[in-house]
Protein backbone atom coordinates (compact mmCIF):
# COMPACT_ATOMS: atom_id res chain seq x y z
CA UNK A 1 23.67 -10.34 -39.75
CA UNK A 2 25.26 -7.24 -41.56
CA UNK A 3 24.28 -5.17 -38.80
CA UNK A 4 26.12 -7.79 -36.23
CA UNK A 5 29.21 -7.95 -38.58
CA UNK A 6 29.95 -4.32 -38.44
CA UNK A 7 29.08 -3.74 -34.77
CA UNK A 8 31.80 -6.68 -34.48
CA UNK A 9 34.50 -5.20 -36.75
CA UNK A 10 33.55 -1.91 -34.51
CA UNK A 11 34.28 -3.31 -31.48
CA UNK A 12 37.28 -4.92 -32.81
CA UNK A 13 38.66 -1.62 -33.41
CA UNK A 14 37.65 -0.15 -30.13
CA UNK A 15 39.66 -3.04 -28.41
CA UNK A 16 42.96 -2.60 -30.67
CA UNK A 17 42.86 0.89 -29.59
CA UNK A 18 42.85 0.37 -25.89
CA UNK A 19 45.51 -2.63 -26.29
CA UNK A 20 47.73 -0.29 -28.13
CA UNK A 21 47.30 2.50 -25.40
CA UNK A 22 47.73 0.14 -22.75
CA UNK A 23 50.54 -1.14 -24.51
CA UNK A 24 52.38 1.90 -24.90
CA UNK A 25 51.79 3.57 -21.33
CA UNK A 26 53.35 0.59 -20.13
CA UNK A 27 56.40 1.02 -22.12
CA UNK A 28 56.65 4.34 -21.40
CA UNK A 29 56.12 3.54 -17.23
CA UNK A 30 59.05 1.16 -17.86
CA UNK A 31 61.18 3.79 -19.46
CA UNK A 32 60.55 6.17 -16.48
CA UNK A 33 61.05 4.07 -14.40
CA UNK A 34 64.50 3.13 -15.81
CA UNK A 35 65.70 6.69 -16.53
CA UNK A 36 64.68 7.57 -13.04
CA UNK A 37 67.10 4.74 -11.93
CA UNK A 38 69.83 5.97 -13.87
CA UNK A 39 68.99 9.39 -12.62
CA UNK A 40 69.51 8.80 -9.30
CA UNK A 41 73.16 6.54 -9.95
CA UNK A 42 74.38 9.32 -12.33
CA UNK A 43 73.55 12.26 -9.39
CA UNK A 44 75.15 9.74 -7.37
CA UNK A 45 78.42 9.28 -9.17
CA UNK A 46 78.38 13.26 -9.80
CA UNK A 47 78.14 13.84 -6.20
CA UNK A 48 81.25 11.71 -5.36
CA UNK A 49 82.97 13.95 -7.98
CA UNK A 50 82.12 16.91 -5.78
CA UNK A 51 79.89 18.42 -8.09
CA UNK A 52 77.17 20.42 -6.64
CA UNK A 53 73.94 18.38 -8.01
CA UNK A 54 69.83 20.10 -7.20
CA UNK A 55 67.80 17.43 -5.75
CA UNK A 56 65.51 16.46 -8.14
CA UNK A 57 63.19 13.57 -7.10
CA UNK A 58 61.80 11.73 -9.52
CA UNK A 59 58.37 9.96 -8.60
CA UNK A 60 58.03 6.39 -9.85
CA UNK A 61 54.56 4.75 -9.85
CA UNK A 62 55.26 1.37 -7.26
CA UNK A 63 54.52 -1.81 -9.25
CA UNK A 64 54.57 -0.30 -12.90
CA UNK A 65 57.94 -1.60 -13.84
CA UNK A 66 59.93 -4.67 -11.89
CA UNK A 67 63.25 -4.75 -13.40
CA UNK A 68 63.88 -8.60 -12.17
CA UNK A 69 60.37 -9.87 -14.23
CA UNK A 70 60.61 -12.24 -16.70
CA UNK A 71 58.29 -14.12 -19.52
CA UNK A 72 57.47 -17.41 -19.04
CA UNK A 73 57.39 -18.60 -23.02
CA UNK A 74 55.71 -22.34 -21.60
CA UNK A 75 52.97 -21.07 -19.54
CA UNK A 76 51.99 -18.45 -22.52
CA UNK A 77 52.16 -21.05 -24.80
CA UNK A 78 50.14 -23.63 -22.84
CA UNK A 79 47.63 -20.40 -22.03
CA UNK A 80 47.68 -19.00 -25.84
CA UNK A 81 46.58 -23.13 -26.49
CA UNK A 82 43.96 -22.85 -23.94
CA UNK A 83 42.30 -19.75 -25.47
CA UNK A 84 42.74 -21.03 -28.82
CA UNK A 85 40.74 -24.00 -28.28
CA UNK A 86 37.79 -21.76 -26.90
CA UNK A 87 37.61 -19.23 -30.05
CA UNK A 88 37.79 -22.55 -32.28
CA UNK A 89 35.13 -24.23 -30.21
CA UNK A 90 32.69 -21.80 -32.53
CA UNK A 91 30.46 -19.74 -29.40
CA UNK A 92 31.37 -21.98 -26.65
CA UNK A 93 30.36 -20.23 -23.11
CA UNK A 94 33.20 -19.99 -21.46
CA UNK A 95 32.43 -19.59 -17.60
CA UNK A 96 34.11 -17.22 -15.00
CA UNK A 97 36.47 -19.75 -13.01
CA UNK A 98 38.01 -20.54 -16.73
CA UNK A 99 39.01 -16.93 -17.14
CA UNK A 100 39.85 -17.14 -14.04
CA UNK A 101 42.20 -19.78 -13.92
CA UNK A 102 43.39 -18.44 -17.56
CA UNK A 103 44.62 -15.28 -15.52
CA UNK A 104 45.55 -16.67 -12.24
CA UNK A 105 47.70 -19.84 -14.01
């Protein structure tokens, strides 16, 4: 039981750590992704000043940042509900096709 406990507060750990690093490459995707966008309307503008600008391309990984998402606040709500009913459920198995539909909405 002891031994359980702390291979469960390990684990624990291990998965905060990979949230937070998940977390924050994400952030910083979105960030170069938007300075890359402003990048490319201030050599833009510059160039219709007639100032001589190097061509610099900056390389944006596709599908790492969408500048038109948006959070749906209901269906995270109804999902955060969903999930919150399982961990209270105390060990119920939870099959694949749940998670699945969890993910997939």
């Amino acid at each position: 039981s002891t031994r359980r406990l702390r291979i469960s507060m390990e684990l624990t750990t291990v998965m905060s750590a990979l949230q937070f690093q998940d977390i924050t490459s994400q952030q910083i995707e979105a960030t170069h992704a938007v300075l890359a966008e402003l990048g490319g309307g201030l050599a833009s503008l510059v160039g219709q000043l007639g100032i001589a600008v190097e061509d610099a391309v900056i390389k944006v990984n596709e599908g790492t940042y969408d500048a038109k998402a948006h959070f749906d606040r209901e269906k995270s709500a109804s999902s955060q509900a969903v999930i919150d009913k399982m961990i209270e459920g105390g060990g119920e198995v939870v099959s694949q096709d749940d998670i699945d539909a969890l993910i997939d909405g």
